[in-house]
Protein backbone atom coordinates (compact mmCIF):
# COMPACT_ATOMS: atom_id res chain seq x y z
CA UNK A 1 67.69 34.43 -91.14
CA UNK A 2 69.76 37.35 -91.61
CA UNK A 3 71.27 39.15 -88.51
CA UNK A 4 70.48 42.74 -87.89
CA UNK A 5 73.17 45.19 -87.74
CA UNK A 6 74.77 45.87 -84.64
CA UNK A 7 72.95 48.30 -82.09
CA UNK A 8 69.69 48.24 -84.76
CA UNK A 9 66.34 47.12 -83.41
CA UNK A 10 65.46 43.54 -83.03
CA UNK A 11 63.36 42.70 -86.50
CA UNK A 12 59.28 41.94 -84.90
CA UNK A 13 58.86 39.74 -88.24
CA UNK A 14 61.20 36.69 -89.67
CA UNK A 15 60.18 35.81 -93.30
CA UNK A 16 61.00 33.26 -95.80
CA UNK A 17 61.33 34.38 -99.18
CA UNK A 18 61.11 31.10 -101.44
CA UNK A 19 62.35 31.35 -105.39
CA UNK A 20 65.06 31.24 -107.81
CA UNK A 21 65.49 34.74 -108.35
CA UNK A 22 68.21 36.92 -106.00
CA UNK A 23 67.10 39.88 -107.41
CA UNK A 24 63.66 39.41 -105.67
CA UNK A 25 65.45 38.97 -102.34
CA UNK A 26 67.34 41.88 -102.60
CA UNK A 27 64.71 44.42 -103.89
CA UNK A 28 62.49 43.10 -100.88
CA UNK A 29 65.26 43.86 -98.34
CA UNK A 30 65.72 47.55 -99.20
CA UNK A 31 61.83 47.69 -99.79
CA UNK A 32 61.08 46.58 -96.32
CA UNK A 33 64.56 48.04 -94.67
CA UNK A 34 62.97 49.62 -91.05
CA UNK A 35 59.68 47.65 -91.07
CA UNK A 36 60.59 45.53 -88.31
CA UNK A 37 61.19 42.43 -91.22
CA UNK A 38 64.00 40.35 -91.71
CA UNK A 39 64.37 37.88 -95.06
CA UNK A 40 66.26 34.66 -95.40
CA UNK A 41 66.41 32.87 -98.86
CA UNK A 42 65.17 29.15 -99.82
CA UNK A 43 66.37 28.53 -103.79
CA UNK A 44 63.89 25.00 -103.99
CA UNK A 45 61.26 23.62 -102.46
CA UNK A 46 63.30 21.28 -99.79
CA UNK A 47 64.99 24.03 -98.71
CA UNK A 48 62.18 25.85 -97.93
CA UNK A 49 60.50 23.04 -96.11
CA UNK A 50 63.89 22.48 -93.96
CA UNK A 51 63.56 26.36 -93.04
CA UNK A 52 59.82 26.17 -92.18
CA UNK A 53 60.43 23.24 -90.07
CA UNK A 54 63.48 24.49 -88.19
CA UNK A 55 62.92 28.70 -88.06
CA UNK A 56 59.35 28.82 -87.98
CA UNK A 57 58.83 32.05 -89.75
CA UNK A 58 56.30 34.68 -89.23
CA UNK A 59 55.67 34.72 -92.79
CA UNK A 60 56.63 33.05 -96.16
CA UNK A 61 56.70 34.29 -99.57
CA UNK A 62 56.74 32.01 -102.97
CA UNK A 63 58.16 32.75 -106.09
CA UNK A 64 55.32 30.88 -108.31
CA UNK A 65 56.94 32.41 -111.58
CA UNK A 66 60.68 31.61 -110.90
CA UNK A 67 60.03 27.99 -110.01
CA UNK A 68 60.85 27.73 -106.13
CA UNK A 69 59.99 24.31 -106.83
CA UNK A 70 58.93 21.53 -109.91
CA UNK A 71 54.94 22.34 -108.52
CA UNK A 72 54.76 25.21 -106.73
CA UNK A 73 51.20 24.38 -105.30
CA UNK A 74 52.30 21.18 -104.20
CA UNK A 75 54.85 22.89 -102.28
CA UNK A 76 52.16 25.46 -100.80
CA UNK A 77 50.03 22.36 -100.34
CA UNK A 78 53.14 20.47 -98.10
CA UNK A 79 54.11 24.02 -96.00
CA UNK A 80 50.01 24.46 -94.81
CA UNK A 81 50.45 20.61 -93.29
CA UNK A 82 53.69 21.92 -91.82
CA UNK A 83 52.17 25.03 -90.32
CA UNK A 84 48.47 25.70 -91.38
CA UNK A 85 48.91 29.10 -89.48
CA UNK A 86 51.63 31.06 -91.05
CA UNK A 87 50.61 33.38 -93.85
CA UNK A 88 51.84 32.64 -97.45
CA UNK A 89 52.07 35.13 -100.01
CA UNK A 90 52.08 33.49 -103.70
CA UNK A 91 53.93 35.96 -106.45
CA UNK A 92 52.04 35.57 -109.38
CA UNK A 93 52.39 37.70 -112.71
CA UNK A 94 49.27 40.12 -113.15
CA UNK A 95 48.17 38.18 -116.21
CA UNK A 96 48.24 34.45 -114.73
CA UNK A 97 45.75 35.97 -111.74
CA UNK A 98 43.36 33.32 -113.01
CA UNK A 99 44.88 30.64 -114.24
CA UNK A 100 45.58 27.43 -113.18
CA UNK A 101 48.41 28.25 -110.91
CA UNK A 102 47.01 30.52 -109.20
CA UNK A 103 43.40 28.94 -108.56
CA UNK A 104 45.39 25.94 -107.16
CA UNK A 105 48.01 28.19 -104.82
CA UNK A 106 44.64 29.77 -103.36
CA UNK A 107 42.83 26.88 -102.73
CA UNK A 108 46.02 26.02 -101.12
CA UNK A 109 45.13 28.70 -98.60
CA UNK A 110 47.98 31.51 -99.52
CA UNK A 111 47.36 34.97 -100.76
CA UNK A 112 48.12 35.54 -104.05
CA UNK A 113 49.50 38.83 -105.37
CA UNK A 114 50.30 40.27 -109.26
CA UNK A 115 53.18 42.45 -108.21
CA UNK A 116 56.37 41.63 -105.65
CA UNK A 117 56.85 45.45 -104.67
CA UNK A 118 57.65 45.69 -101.18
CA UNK A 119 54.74 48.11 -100.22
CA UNK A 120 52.28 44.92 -101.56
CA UNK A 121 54.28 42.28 -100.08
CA UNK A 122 54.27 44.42 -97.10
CA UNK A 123 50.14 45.34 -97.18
CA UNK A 124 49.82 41.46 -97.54
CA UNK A 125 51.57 40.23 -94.62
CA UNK A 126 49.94 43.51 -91.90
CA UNK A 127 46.97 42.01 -93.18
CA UNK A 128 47.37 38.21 -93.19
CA UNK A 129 48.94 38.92 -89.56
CA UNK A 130 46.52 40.84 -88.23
CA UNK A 131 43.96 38.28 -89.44
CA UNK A 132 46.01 35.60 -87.69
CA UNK A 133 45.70 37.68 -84.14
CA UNK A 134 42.07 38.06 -84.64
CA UNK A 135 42.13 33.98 -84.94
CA UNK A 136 44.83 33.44 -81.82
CA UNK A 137 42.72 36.12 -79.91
CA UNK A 138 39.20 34.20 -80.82
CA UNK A 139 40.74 30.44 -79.91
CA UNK A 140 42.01 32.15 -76.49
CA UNK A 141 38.69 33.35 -75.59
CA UNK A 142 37.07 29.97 -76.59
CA UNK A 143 39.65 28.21 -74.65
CA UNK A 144 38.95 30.41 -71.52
CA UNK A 145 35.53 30.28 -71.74
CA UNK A 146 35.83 25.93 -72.36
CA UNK A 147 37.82 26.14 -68.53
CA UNK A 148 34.39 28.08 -67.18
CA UNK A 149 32.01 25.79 -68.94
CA UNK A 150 31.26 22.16 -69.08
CA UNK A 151 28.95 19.93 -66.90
CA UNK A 152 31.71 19.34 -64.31
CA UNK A 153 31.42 23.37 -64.12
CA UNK A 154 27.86 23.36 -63.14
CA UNK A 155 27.71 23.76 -59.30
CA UNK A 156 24.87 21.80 -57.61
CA UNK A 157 24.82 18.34 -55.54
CA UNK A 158 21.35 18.43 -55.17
CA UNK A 159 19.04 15.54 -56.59
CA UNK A 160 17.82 17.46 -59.00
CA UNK A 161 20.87 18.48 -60.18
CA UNK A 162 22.42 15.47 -60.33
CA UNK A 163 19.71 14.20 -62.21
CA UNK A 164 20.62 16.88 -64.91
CA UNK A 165 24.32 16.22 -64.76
CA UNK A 166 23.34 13.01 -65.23
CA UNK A 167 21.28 13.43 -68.46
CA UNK A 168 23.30 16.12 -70.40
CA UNK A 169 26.35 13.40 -69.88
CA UNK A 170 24.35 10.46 -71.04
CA UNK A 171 23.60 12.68 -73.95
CA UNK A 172 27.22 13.62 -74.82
CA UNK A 173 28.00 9.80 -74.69
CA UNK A 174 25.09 9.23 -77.12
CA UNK A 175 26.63 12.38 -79.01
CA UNK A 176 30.02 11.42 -79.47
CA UNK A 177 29.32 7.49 -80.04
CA UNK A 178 26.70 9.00 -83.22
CA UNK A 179 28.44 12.08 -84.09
CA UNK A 180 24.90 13.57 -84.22
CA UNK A 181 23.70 16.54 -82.05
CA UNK A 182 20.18 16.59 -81.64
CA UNK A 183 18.47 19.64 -80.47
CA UNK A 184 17.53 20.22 -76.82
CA UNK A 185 14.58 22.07 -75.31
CA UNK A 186 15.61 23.21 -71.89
CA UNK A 187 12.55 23.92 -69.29
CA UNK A 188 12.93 26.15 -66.36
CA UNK A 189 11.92 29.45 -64.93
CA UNK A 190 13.77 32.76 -65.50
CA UNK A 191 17.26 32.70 -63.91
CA UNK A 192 17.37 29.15 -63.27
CA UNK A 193 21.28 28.51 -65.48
CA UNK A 194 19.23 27.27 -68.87
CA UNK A 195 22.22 29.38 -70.67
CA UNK A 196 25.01 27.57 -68.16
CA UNK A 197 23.68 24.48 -69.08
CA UNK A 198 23.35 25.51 -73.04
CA UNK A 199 26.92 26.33 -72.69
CA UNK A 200 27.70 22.68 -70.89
CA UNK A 201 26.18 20.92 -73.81
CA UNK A 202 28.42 23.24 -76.28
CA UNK A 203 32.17 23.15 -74.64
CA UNK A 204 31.68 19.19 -73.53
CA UNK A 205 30.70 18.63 -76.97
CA UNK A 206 32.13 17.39 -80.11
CA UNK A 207 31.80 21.49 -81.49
CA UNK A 208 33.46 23.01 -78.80
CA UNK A 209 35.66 24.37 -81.24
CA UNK A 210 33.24 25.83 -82.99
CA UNK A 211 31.24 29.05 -82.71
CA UNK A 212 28.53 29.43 -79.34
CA UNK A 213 26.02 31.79 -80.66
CA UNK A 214 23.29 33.28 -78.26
CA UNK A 215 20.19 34.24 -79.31
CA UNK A 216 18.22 36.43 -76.77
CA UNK A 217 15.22 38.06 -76.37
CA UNK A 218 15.54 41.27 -77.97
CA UNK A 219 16.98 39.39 -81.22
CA UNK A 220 13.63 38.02 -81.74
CA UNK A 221 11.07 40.72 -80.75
CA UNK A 222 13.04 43.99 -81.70
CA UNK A 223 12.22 45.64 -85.38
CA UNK A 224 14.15 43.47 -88.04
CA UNK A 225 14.28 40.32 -86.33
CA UNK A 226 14.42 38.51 -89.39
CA UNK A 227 17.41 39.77 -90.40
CA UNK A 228 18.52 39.60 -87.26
CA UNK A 229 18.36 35.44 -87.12
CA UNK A 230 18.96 34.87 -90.82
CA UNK A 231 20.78 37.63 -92.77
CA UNK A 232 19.87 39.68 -95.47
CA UNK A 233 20.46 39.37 -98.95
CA UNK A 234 22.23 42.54 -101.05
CA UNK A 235 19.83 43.90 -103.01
CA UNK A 236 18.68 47.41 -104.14
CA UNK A 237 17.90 48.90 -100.28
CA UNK A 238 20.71 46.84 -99.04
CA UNK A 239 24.66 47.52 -100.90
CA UNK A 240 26.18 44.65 -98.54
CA UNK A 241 24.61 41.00 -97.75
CA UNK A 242 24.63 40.89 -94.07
CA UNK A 243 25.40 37.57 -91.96
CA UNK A 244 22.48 36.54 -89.28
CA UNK A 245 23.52 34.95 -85.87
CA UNK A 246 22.24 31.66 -87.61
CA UNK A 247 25.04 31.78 -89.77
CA UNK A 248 27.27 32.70 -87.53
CA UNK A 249 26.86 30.09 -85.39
CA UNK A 250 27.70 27.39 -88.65
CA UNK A 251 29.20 24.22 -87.28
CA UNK A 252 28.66 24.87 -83.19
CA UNK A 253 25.63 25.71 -81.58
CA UNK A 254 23.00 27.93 -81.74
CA UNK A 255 21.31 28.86 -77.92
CA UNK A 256 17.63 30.34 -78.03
CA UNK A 257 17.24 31.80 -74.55
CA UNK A 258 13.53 31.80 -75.00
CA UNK A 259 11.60 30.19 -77.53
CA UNK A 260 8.00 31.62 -76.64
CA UNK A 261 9.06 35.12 -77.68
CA UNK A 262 9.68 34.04 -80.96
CA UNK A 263 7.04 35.05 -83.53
CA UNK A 264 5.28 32.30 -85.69
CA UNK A 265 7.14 33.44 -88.95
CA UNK A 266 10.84 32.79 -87.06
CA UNK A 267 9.28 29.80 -85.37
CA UNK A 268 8.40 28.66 -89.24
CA UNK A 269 12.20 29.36 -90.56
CA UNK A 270 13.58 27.45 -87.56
CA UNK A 271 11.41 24.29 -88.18
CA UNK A 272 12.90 24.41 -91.64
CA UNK A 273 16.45 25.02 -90.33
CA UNK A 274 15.88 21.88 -88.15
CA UNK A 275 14.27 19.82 -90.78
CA UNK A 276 15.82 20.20 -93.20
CA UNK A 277 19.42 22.06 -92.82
CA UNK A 278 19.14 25.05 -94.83
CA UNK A 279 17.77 28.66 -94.38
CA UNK A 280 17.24 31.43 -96.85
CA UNK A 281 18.39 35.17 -95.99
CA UNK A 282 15.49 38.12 -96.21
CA UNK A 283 15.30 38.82 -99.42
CA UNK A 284 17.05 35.93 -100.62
CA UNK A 285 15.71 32.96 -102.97
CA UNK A 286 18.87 30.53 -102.76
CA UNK A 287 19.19 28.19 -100.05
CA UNK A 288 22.09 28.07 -97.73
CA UNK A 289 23.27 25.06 -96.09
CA UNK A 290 23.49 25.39 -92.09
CA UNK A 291 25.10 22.41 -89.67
CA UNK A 292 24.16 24.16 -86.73
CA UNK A 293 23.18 22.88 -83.07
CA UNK A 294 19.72 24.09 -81.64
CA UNK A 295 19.39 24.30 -78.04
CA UNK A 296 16.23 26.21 -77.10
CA UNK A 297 14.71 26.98 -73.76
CA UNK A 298 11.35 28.08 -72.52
CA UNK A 299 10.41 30.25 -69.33
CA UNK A 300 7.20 28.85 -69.33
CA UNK A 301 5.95 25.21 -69.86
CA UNK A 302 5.24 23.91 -73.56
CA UNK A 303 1.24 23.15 -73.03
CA UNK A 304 0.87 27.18 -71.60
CA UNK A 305 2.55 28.37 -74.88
CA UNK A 306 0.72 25.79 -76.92
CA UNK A 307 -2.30 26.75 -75.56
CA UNK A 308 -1.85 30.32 -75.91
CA UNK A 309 -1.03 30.13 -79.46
CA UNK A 310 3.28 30.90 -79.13
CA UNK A 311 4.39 27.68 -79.99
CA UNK A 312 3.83 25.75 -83.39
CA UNK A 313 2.74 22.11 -82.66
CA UNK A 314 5.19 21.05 -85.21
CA UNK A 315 8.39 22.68 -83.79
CA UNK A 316 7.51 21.92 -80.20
CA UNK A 317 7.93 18.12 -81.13
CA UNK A 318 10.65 18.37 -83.56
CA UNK A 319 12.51 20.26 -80.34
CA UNK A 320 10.95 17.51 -77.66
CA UNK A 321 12.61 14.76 -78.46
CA UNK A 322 15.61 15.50 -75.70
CA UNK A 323 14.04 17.99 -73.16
CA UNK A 324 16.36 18.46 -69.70
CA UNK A 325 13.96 20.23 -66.85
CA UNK A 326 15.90 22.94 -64.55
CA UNK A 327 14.81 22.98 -60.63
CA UNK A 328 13.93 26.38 -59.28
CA UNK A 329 16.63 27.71 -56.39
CA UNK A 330 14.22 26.65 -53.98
CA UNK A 331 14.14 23.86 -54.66
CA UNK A 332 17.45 22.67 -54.82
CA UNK A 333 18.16 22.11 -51.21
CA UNK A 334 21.75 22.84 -50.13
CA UNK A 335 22.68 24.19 -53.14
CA UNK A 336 21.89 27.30 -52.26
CA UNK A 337 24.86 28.02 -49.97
CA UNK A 338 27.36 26.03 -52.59
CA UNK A 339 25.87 28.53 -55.37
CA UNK A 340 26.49 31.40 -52.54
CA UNK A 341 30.47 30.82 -51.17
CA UNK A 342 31.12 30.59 -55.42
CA UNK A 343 29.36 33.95 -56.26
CA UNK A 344 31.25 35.40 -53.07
CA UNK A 345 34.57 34.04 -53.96
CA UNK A 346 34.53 34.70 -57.56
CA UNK A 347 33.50 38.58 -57.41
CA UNK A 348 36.09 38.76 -55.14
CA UNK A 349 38.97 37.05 -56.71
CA UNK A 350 37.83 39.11 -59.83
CA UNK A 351 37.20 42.65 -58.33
CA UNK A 352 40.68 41.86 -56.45
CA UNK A 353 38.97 41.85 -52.98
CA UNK A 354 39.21 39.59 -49.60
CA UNK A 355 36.18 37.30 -49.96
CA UNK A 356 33.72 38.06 -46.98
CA UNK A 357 32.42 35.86 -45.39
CA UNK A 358 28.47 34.92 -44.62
CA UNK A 359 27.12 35.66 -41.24
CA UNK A 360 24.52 32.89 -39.21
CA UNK A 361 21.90 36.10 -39.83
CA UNK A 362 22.61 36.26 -43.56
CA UNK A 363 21.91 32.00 -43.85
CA UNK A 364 18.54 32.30 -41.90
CA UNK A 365 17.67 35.51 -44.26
CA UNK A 366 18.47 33.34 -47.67
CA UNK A 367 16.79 29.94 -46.59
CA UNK A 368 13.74 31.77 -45.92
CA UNK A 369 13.70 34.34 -49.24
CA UNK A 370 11.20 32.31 -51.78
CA UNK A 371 13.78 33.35 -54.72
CA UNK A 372 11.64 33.95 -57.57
CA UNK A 373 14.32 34.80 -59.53
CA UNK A 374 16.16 31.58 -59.36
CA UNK A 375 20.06 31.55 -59.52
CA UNK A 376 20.37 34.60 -61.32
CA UNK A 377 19.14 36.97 -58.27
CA UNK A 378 21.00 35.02 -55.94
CA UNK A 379 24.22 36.14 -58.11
CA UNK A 380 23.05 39.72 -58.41
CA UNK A 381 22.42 40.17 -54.63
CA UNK A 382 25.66 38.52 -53.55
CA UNK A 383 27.85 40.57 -56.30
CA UNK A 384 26.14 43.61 -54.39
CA UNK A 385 27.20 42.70 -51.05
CA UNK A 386 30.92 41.63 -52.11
CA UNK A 387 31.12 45.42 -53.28
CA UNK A 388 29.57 47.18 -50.15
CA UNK A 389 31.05 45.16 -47.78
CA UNK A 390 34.92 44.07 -48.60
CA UNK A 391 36.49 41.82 -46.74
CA UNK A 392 34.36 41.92 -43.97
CA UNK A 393 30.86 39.79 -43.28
CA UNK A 394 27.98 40.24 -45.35
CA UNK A 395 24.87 40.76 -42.95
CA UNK A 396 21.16 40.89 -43.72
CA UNK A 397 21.30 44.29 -44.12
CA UNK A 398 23.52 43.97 -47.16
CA UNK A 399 21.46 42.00 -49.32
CA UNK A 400 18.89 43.22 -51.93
CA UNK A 401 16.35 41.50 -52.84
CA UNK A 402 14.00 41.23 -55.46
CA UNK A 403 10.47 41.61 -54.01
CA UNK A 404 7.96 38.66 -54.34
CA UNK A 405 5.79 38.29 -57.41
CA UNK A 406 2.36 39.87 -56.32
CA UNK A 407 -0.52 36.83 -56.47
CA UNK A 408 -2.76 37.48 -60.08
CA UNK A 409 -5.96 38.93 -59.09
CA UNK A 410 -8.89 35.14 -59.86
CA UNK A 411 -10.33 35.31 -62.97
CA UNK A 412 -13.50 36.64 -63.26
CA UNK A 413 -16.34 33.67 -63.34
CA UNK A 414 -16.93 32.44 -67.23
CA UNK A 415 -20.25 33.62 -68.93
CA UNK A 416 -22.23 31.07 -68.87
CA UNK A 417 -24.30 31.45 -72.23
CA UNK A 418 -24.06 28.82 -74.77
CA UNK A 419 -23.02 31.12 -77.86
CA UNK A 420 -20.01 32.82 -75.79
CA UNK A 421 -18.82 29.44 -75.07
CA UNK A 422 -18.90 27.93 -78.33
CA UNK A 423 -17.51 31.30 -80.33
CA UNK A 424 -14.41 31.13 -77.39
CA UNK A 425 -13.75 27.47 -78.58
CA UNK A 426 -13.79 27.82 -82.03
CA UNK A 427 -11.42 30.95 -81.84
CA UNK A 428 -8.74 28.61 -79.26
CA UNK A 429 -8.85 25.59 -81.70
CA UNK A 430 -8.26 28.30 -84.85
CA UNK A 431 -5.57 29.59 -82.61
CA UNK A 432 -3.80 26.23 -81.74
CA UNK A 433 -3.88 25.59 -85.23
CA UNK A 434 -2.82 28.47 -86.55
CA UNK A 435 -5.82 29.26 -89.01
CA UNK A 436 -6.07 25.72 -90.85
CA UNK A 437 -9.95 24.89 -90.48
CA UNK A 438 -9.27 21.59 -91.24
CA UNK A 439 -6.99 20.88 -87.96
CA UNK A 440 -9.08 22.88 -85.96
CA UNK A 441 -12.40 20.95 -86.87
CA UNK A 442 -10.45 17.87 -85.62
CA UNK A 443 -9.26 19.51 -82.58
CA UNK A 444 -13.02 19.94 -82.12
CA UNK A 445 -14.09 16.57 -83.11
CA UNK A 446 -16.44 18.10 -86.14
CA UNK A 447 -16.52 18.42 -89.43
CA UNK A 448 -14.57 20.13 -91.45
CA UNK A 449 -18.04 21.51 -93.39
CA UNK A 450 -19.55 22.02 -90.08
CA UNK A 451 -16.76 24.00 -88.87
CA UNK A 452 -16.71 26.64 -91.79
CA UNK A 453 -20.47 27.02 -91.09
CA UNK A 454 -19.96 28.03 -87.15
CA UNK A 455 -17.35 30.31 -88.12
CA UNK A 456 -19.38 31.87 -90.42
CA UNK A 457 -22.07 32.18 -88.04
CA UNK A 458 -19.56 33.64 -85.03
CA UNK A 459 -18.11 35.97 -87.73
CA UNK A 460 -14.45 34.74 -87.08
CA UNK A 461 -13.59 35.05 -90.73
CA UNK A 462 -10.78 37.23 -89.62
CA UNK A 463 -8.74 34.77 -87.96
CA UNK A 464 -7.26 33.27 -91.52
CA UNK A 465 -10.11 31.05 -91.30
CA UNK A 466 -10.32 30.73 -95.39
CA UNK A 467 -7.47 28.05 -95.57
């Protein structure tokens, strides 16, 4: 590379310039002169491979016109196995934008440019780089977020928890012997880790490189939902498509944090999705190709939400082929002071505190509390206590809980009259089968002809009965 002048600034950028031409070289240098850049020539192709294997440079750019080399997109081809990460800049004349050349020195991943002025070349590079930070930045977060997750990070000795550390590693075995992923259906009350152990699955998993997109409740229930899950198309009320989380979550895994809020025309799109491997954005008629990962949990169990009507028949098996259950807190025996000294210690450590300690008082308070809401308000009342009381003990008198779920009032007693009864299970079985009189007759164990004729009679023609 060449040296800066004495007493200048270090150069923040060492690039390869790659072609014949001197003049190229030279107009560069006094085009970039006080960008922070310095240039060093390679006249061929073996050169240039020599450099890139010795200097590592920031950047490279290649002459495509002035023959660096006897194929210039072989070359481009040989410097990506070298180094898939440094950005290449291709010199192409404005006319040849299309041609062969060029199609062949982008598919070789560089960025190909009609003009060699110094303010391009520049442009080119601030952007390729800054693209290449938002990568580094991305695969830093993944890999710090891989250290946090994984089934060896999922603290619990208790038999049921073994039992699930158990399972989800049986399952990656099964994973990585078939390279498939099947989806999961994770059961468990509200706060009980269902998105730890999502996560588990994920980083332990042959796509831990690849995208972990969570889907929560307010992305299925909140105005535009649709969109929300599966993009939208450009069209005349819409000037840019617009990328969904299912997209975004293309080769990894795609976390549903609760399945029963999801309305029937999602829950249709994701049986599709699962069946078979392609979704369509709103508006959109072509079909897009997915390789995605479902792993969907419920807060309550399937038969409630089947019964009620909030989960299709046909999804609920297509997603209960691996289900993993999740013990409540109490439950879980000793777990609950393992769960405790890590929630202490790591709101601590990050807050830059002394962990406190636990008094005897505080351990007869917890093993009493009921903890209806699981893990998650044993977290939330600990990270509390860390912050009032630093360094010190944490006493009864610290802790916040959430109060007990109030007992639901009994039912009132069923009518007992024969036409109530009948009308209420006609309108279930229409429910459970989402309209189709033909199911629902044989959920009933009746005709199909029979059927039409009590629904007619109980004037439930409003509940899509005409399919």
């Amino acid at each position: 590379m060449r040296r800066s002048p004495p007493g200048s600034t270090p150069p923040r950028w060492q690039v390869l310039v790659v072609g014949r031409d001197s003049a190229l070289v030279r107009g560069l240098e006094r085009g970039l002169a006080g960008r922070g850049y310095a240039l060093r020539a390679a006249r061929d192709g073996a050169s240039a491979l020599v450099a890139l294997q010795q200097d590592r440079p920031d950047g490279i750019v290649v002459d495509l016109v002035n023959g660096a080399a006897p194929d210039g997109v072989r070359l481009l081809r040989r410097m990506r196995e070298i180094d898939a990460t440094v950005p290449v800049l291709a010199l192409a004349p404005p006319l040849a934008v299309r041609d062969t050349l060029t199609a062949g020195a982008i598919r070789a991943g560089a960025f190909v440019l009609g003009a060699a002025a110094a303010e391009v070349v520049h442009a080119a590079f601030q952007k390729a780089l800054g693209e290449q930070r938002q990568a580094d930045t991305l695969a830093y977060y993944r890999r710090r977020e891989a250290k946090r997750a994984g089934v060896g990070q999922l603290v619990g000795e208790s038999i049921p928890m073994l039992r699930l550390k158990t399972q989800l590693r049986l399952l990656l075995d099964a994973e990585a012997r078939s390279r498939e992923a099947p989806a999961v259906l994770l059961l468990g009350a509200s706060g009980t880790g269902k998105g730890e152990v999502a996560r588990a699955l994920h980083f332990d998993g042959a796509r831990r490189d690849q995208p972990f997109v969570r889907v929560d409740v307010e992305d299925l229930t909140a105005p535009g939902a649709e969109t929300r899950l599966f993009g939208r198309e450009r069209g005349a009320d819409a000037p840019a498509r617009r990328q969904g989380l299912v997209e975004a979550a293309d080769g990894g895994t795609l976390f549903i944090s609760d399945l029963g809020a999801m309305p029937p025309a999602l829950q249709a799109r994701l049986l599709r999705l699962l069946q078979q491997g392609v979704m369509q954005r709103v508006h959109g008629t072509r079909e897009v190709p997915v390789d995605v990962r479902i792993v969907a949990a419920t807060r309550s169990q399937p038969e409630v939400l089947l019964q009620a009507g909030r989960l299709r028949p046909d999804l609920h098996r297509r997603l209960a082929g691996v289900p993993l259950q999740l013990a409540p807190l109490r439950e879980r025996g000793d777990d609950l002071w393992l769960l405790a000294h890590c929630f202490v210690k790591g709101v601590a450590e990050r807050r830059g505190l002394a962990p406190p300690r636990l008094s005897s008082a505080v351990r007869e308070t917890m093993a009493v509390h009921p903890w209806p809401g699981n893990v998650r308000e044993l977290r939330h009342a600990l990270e509390r206590a860390v912050l009032v009381q630093p360094g010190g003990t944490i006493d009864s008198a610290h802790l916040e809980f959430a109060p007990p779920p109030r007992p639901a009032p009994p039912p009132p007693p069923p009518e007992l009259n024969l036409h109530h009864l009948e009308r209420e299970a006609l309108a279930q079985a229409l429910r459970r089968a989402y309209g189709n009189v033909s199911q629902a007759a044989r959920l009933l164990g009746i005709s199909r002809d029979t059927m039409r004729y009590r629904i007619a009679r109980h004037a439930l023609a409003g509940t899509r009965a005409a399919r």
